[in-house]
Protein backbone atom coordinates (compact mmCIF):
# COMPACT_ATOMS: atom_id res chain seq x y z
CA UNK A 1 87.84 -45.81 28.36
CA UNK A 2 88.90 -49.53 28.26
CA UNK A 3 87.43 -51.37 25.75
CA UNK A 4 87.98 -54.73 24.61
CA UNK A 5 86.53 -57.37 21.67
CA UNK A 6 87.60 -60.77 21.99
CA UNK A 7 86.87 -63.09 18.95
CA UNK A 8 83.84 -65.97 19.69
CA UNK A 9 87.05 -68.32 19.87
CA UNK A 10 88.24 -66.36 22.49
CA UNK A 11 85.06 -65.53 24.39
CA UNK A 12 84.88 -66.53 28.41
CA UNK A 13 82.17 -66.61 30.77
CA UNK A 14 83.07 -63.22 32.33
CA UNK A 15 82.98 -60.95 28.86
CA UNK A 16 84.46 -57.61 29.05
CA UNK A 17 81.32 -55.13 28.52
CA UNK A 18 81.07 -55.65 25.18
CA UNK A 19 81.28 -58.86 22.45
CA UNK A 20 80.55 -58.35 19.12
CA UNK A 21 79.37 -61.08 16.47
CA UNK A 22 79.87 -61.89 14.06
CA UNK A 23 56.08 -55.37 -6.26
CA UNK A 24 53.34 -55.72 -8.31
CA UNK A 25 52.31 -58.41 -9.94
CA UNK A 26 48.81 -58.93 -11.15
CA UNK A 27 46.68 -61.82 -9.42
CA UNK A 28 44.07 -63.71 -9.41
CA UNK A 29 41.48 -62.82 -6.43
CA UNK A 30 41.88 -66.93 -5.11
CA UNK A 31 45.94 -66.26 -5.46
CA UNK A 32 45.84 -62.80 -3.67
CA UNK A 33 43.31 -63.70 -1.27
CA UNK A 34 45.56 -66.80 -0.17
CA UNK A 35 48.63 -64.67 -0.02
CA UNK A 36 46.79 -61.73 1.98
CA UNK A 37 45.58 -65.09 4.47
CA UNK A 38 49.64 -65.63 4.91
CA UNK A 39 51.02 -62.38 5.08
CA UNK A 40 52.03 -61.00 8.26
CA UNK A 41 50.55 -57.31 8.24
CA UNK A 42 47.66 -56.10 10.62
CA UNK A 43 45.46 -58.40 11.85
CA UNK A 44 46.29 -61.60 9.47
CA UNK A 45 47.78 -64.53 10.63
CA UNK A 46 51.11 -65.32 9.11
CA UNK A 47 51.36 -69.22 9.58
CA UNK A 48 54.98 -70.11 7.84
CA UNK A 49 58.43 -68.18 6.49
CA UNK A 50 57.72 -70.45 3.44
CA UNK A 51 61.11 -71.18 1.10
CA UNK A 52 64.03 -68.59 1.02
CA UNK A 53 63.55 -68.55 -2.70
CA UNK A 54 60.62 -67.55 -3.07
CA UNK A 55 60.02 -64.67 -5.16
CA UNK A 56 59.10 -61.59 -4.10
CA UNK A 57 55.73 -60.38 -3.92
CA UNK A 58 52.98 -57.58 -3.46
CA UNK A 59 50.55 -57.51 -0.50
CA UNK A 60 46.71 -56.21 -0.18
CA UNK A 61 46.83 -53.99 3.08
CA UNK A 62 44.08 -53.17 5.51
CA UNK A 63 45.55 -52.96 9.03
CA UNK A 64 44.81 -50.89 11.87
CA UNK A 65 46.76 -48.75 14.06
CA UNK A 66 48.88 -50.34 16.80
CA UNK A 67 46.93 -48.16 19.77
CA UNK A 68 45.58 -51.50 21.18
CA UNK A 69 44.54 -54.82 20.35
CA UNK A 70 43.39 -55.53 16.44
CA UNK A 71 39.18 -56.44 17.51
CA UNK A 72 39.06 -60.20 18.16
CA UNK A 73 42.35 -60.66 19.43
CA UNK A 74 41.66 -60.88 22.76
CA UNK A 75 39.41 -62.21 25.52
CA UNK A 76 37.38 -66.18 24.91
CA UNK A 77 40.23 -67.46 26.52
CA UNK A 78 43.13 -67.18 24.10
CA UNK A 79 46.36 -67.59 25.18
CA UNK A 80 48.83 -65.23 24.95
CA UNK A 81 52.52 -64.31 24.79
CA UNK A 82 55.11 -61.68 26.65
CA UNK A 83 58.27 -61.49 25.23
CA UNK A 84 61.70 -59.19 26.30
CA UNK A 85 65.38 -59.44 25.39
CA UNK A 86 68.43 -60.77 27.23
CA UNK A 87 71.01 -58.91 25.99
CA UNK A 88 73.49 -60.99 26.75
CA UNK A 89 77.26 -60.36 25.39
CA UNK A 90 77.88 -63.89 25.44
CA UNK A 91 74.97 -64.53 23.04
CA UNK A 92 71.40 -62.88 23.23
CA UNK A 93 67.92 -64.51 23.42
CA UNK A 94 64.63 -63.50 23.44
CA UNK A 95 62.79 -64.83 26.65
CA UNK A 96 59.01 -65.75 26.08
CA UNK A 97 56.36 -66.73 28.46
CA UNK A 98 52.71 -68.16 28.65
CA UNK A 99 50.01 -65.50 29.19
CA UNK A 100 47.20 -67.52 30.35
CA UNK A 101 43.30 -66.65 29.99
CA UNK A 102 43.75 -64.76 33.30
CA UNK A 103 46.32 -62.85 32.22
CA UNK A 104 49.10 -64.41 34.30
CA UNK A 105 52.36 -65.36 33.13
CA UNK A 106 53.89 -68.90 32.78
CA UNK A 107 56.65 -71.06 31.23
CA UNK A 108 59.16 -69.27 29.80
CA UNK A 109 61.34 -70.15 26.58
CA UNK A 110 64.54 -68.77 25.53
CA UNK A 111 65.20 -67.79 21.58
CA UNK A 112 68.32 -67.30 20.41
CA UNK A 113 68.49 -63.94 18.44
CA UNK A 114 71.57 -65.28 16.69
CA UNK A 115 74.02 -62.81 18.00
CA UNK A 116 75.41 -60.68 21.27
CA UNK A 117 74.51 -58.12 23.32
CA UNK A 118 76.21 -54.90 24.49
CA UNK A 119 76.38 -53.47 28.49
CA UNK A 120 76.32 -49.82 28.42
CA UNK A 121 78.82 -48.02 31.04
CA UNK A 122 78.21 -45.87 33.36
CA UNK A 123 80.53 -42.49 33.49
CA UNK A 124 83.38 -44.10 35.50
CA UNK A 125 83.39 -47.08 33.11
CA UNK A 126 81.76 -49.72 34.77
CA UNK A 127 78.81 -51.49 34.00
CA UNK A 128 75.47 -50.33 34.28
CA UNK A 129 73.77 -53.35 36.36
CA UNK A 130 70.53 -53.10 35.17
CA UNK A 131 69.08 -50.78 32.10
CA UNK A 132 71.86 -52.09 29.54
CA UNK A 133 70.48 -50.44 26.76
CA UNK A 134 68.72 -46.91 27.94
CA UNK A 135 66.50 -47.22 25.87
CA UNK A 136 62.84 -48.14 24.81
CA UNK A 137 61.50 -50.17 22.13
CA UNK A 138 64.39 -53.19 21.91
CA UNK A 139 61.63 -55.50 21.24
CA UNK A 140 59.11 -55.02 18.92
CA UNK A 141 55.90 -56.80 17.94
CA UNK A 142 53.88 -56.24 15.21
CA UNK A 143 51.30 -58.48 13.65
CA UNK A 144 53.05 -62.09 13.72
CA UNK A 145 55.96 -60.95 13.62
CA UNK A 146 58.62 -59.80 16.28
CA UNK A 147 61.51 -57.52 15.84
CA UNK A 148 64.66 -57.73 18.12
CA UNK A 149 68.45 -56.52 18.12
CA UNK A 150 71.82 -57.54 19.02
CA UNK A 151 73.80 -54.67 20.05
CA UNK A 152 76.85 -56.73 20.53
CA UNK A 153 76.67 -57.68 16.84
CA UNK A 154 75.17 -55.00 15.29
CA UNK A 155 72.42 -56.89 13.76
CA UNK A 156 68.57 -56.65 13.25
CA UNK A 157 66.63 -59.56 14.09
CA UNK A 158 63.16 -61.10 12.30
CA UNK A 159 61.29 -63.80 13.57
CA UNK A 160 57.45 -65.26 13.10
CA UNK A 161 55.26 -65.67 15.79
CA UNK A 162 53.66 -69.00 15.28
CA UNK A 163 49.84 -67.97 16.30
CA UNK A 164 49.25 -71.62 17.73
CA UNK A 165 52.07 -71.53 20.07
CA UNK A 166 53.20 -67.59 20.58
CA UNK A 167 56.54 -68.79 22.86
CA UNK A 168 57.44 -70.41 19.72
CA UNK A 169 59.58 -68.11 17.65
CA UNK A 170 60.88 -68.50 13.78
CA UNK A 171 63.87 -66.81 12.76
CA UNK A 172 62.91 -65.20 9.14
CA UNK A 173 66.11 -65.08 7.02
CA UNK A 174 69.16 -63.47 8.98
CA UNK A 175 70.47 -60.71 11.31
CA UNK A 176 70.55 -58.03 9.16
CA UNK A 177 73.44 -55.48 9.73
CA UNK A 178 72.39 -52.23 11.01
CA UNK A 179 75.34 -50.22 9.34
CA UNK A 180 75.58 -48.16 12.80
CA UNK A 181 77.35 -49.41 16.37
CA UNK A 182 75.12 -50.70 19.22
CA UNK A 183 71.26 -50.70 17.96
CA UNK A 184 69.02 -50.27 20.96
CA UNK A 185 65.54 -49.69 19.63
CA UNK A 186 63.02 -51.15 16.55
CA UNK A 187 60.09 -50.29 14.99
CA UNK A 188 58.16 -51.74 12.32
CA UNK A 189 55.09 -49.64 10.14
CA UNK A 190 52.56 -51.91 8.60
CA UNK A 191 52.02 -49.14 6.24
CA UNK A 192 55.34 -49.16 4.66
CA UNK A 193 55.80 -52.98 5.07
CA UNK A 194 59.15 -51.00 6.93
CA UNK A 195 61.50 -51.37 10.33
CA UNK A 196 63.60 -49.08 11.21
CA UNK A 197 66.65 -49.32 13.34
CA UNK A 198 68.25 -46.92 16.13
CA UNK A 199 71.80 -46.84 16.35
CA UNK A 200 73.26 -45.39 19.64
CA UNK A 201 77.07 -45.83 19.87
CA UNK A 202 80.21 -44.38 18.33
CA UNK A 203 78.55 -44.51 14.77
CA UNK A 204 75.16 -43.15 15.30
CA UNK A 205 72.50 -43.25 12.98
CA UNK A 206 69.07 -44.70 11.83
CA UNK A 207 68.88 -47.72 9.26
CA UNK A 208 65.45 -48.91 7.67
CA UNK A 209 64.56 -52.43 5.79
CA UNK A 210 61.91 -53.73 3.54
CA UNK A 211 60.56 -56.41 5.81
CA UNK A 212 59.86 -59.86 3.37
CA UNK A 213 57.87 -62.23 4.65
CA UNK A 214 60.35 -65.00 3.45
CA UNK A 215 63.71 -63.05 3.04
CA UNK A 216 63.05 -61.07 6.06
CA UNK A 217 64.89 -57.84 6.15
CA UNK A 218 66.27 -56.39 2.85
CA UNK A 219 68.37 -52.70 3.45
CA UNK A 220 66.48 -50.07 2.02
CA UNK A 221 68.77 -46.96 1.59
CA UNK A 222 72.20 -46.05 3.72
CA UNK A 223 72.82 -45.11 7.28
CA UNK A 224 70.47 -42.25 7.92
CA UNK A 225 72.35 -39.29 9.34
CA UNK A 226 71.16 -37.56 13.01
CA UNK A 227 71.62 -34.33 11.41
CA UNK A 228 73.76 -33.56 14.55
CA UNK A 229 77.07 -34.64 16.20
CA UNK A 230 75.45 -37.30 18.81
CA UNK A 231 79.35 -38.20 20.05
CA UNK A 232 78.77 -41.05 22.36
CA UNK A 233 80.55 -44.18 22.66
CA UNK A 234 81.10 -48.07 21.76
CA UNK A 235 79.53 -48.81 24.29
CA UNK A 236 77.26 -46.06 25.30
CA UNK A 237 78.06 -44.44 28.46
CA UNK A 238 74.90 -43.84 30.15
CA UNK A 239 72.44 -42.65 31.05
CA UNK A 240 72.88 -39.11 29.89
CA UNK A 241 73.68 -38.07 26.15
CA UNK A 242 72.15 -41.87 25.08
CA UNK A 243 69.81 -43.17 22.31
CA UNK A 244 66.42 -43.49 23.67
CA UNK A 245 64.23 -44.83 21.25
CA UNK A 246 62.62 -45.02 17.20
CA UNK A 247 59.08 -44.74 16.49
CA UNK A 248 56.51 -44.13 13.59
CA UNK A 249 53.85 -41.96 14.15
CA UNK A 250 50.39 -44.27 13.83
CA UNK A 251 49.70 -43.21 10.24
CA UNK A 252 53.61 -43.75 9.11
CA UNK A 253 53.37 -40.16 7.92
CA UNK A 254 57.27 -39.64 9.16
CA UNK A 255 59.96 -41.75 12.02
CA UNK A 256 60.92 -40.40 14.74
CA UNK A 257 64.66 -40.86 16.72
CA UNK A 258 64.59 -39.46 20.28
CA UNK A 259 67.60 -39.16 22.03
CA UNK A 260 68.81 -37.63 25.67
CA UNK A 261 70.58 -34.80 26.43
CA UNK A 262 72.90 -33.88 29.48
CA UNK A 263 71.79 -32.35 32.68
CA UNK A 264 74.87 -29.77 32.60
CA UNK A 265 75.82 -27.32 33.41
CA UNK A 266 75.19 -26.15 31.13
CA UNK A 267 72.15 -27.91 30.46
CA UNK A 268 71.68 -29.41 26.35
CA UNK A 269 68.14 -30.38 25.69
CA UNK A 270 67.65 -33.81 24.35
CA UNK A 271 66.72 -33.95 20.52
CA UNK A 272 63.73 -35.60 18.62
CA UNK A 273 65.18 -36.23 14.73
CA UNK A 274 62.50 -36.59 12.57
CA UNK A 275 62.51 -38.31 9.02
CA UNK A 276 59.27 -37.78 6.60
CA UNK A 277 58.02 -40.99 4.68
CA UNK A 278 57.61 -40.13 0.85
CA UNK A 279 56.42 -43.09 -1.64
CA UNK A 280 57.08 -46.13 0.80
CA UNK A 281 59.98 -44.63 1.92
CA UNK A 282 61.99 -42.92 4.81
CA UNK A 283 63.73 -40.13 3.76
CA UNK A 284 67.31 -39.66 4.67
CA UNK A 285 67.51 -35.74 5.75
CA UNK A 286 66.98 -35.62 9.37
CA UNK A 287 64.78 -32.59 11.03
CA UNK A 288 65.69 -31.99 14.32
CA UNK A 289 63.58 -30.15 17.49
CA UNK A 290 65.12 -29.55 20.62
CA UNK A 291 62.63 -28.19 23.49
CA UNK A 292 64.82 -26.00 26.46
CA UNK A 293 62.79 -27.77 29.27
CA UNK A 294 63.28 -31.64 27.86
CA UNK A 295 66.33 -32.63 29.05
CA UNK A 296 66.23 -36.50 29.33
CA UNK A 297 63.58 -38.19 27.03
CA UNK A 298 63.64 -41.59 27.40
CA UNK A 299 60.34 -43.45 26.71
CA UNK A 300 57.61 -41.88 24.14
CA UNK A 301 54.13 -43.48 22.67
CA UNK A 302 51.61 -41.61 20.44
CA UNK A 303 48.10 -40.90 22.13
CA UNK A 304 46.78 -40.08 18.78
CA UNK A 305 47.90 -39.41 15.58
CA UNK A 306 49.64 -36.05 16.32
CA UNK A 307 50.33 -36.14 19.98
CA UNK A 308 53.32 -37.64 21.32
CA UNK A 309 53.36 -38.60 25.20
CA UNK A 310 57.43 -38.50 26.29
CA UNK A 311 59.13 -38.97 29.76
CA UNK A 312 61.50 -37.20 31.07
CA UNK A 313 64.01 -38.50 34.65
CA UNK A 314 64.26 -34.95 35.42
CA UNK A 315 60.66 -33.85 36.18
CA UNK A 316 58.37 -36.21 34.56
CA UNK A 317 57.00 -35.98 31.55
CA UNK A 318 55.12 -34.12 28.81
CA UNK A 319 52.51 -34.26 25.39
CA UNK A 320 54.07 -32.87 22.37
CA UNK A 321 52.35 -31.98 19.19
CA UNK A 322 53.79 -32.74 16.18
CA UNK A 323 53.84 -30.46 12.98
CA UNK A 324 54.01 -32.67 9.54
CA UNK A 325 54.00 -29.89 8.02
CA UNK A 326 57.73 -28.95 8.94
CA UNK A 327 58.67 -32.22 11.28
CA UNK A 328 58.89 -29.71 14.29
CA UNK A 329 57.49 -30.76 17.58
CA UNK A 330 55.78 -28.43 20.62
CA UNK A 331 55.31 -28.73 23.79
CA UNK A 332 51.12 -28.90 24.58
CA UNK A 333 51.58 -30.19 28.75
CA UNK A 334 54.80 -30.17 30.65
CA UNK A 335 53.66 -32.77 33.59
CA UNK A 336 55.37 -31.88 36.64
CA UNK A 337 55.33 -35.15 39.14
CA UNK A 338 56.28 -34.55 42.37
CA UNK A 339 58.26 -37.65 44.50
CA UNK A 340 58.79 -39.10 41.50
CA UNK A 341 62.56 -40.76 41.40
CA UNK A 342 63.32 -42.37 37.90
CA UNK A 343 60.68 -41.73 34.98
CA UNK A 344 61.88 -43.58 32.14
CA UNK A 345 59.31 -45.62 30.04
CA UNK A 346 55.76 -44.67 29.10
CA UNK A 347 52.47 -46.90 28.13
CA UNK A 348 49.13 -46.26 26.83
CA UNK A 349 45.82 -47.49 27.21
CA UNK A 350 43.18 -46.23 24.44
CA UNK A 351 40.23 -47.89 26.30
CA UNK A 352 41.35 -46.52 29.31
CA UNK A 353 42.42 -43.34 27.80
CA UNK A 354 45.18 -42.77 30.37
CA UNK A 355 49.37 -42.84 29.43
CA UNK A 356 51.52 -44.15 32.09
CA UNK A 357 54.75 -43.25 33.29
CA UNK A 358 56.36 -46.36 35.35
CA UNK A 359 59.06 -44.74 38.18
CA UNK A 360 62.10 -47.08 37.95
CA UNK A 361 62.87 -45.88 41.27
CA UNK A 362 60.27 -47.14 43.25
CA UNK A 363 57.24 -49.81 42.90
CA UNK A 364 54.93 -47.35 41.31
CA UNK A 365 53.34 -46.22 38.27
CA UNK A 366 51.79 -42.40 37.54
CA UNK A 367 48.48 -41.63 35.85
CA UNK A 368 48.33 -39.09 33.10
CA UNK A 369 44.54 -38.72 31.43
CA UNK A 370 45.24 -38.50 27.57
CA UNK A 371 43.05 -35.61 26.53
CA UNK A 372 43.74 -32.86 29.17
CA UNK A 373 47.29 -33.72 29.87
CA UNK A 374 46.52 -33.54 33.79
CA UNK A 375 48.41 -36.09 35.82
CA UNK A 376 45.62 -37.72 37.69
CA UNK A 377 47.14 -40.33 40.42
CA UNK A 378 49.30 -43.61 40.87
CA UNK A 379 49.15 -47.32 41.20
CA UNK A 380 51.16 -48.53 43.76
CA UNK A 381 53.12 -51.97 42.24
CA UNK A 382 54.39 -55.12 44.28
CA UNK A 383 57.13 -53.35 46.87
CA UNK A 384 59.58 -56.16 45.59
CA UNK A 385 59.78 -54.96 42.40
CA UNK A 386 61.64 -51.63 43.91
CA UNK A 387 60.79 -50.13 40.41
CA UNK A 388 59.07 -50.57 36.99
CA UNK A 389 61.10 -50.71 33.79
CA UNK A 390 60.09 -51.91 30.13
CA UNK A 391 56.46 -51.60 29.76
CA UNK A 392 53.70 -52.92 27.90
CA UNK A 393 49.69 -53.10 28.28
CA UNK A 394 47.79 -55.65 27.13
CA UNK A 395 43.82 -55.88 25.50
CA UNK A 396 42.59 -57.25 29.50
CA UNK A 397 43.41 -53.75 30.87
CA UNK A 398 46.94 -55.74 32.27
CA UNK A 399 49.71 -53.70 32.44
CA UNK A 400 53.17 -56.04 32.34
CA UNK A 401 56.59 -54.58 33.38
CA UNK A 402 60.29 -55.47 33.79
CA UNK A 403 60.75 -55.25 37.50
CA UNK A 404 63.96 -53.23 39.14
CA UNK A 405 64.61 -56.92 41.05
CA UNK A 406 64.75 -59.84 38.79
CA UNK A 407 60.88 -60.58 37.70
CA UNK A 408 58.61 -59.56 35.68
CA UNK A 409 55.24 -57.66 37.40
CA UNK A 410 51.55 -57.59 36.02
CA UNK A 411 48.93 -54.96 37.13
CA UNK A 412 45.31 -54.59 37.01
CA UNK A 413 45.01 -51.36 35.75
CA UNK A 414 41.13 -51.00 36.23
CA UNK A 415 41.20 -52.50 39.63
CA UNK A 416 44.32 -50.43 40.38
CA UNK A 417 45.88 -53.28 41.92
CA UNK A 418 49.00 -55.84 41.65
CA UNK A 419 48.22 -59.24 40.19
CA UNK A 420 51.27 -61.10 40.20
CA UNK A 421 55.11 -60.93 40.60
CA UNK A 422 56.72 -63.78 38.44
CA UNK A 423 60.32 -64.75 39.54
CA UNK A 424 63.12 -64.51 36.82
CA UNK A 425 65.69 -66.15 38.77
CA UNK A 426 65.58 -69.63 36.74
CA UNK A 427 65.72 -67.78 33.29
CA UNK A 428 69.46 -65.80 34.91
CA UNK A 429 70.32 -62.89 35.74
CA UNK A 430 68.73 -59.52 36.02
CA UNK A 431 71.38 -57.08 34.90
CA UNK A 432 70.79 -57.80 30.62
CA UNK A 433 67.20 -58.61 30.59
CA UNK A 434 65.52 -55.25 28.33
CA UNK A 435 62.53 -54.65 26.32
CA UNK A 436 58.68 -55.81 26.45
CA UNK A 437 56.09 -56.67 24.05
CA UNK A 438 53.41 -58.85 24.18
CA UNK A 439 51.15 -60.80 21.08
CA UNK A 440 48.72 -60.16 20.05
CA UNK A 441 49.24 -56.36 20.16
């Protein structure tokens, strides 16, 4: 298919598709206590970069897993932050707003990411108009710190979240390359002090980086393998046969790459590649599971620390177990929704103890109860968002989402009922706006 890169110099306002870019040392409790107060993992609050020089250093660790909220971070009236990407092939940015004590979003700010996105095609070529990535996961948050990636350039993006104003964003170090084509998803584990990268074009593959407080990302290892020939395309042609998503499990005990299949005939199951983590490290040698009946995983969030709940366009979606013992996964429910048009990302509330699958297809969201697996109703969203995309809940029981139209929705998920539609048309265009997160997490 056509493809064309045009130098920066060279770069118009109507792009073609696709522009690239361009650890222990001994202390003294006050010393480590002061440096534990400024690093960014679990619940601390990481208040500067501090100097590029700086040399490296060790860090005490006592975080909690990312199922919710670290205790105190929410409620009294602190404000908050929702962040998602604009991946935008004439430069990228990450788009912040306000969340206000009541939840309700306000004032965005754009970020530059310091690079440029990439517009997946669809199968005749053209480009997708909205879903540019296929994916889940292109933003990341973490702690204080948010992770981000520019497809476009191939880069890996670090930046602080500065706790007194969370729209305000601090670029830590510099896009880091992500030896692959066309990253689409991040994840960072507080356990490793790790983010990993998903690469999902014409040179597949997973990268991983020691995440510095004041360097920011330092490569750790090569291009990690799929263990398979993926064979898609710079950019991906979507949405079937694309990179969905990379995720550690809640106690880092291995990654996880999840990636479609193809509908057929004949039918090819989509593929979860899993990588173990031995002494602070991902390993390179890729273990891959394919179930028959999972055709098109897109979205995936743990539920605990074994049980993976995955969606799936086709029918709906499912909870798989996972095996550490061989980095094989199971199907335990296969969730059957009837109606449902265009499953793609998932959600979970622990306090709620429900997972959510948002239909992209129309202004709903389904119900799944996280112990029995049973799919137990819907919440019916604002009929002008037509759909519900990127996803992500926050600690007041809010559930914000990417909207099919051009805004961002927020629902009451106890109350089971919409709370506000916020208007993106001032911030641009729909079609390369991707990702959620919100801070604190």
């Amino acid at each position: 298919m056509p493809f064309l890169i045009l130098p920066r110099s060279q770069a118009t306002s109507n792009p073609i598709y696709f522009l690239p870019s361009w650890t222990m040392y001994p202390f003294s409790p006050i010393l480590l206590a002061t440096i534990a107060s400024a690093a960014p993992w679990g619940d601390h609050q990481w208040q500067h970069a501090g100097p590029l020089d700086a040399p490296d250093h060790s860090y005490g660790h006592n975080a909690p897993h990312h199922f919710g909220p670290p205790f105190g971070q929410h409620g009294g009236g602190l404000t908050s932050a929702a962040y998602f990407l604009d991946n935008n092939p004439n430069g990228s940015a990450i788009v912040a707003l306000t969340v206000g004590s009541d939840g309700l979003l306000s004032d965005p700010v754009r970020t530059s990411t310091g690079g440029y996105g990439a517009i997946s095609v669809n199968p005749d070529g053209s480009p997708r108009p909205v879903d540019t990535l296929s994916s889940q996961g292109s933003v990341t948050v973490k702690g204080n710190m948010l992770f981000t990636i520019n497809s476009g350039s191939n880069t890996v993006v670090m930046f602080n979240i500065d706790s007194e104003d969370p729209t305000s964003l601090k670029m830590v170090g510099s896009p880091a390359d992500t030896m692959g084509d066309v990253p689409v998803s991040v994840d960072y584990s507080d356990e490793l002090h790790t983010a990993c990268v998903l690469n999902g074009g014409s040179k597949p593959g997973v990268s991983c980086f020691h995440v510095d407080p004041w360097k920011g990302l330092v490569p750790q290892g090569s291009l990690r393998s799929l263990g398979y020939d993926f064979n898609q395309t710079t950019p991906p042609t979507a949405p079937a046969g694309t990179a969905s998503q990379i995720i550690f499990d809640p106690d880092s005990k291995a990654l996880f790459a999840i990636l479609k299949g193809y509908a057929g005939p004949p039918a090819i199951p989509g593929s979860v590649v899993a990588y173990k983590t031995e002494y602070g490290m991902v390993s390179e040698s890729p273990v891959r599971t394919q179930i028959g009946d999972i055709i098109n995983d897109f979205g995936s969030v743990f539920l605990d620390e074994s049980r993976l709940f995955m969606t799936d366009v086709s029918f709906g979606a499912a909870i798989l177990d996972v095996d550490y013992g061989t980095l094989t996964l199971h199907e335990e429910n296969h969730i059957g929704i009837e109606g449902q048009k265009a499953i793609c990302w998932s959600a979970f509330d622990p306090y709620l103890n429900t997972a959510y699958a948002p239909d992209a297809g129309q202004p709903v969201v389904y119900t799944v109860d996280a112990t029995s697996g049973m799919l137990t109703g819907s919440i019916a969203a604002d009929n002008r968002t037509q759909g519900l995309f990127d996803t992500a809940i926050g600690g007041r029981g809010l559930m914000y989402s990417l909207a099919a139209s051009n805004a961002l929705n927020v629902l009451d998920l106890k109350a089971q009922k919409n709370v506000q539609y916020f208007d993106l048309s001032s911030v641009g265009e729909r079609m390369p706006f991707t990702g959620l997160a919100l801070w604190p997490n």
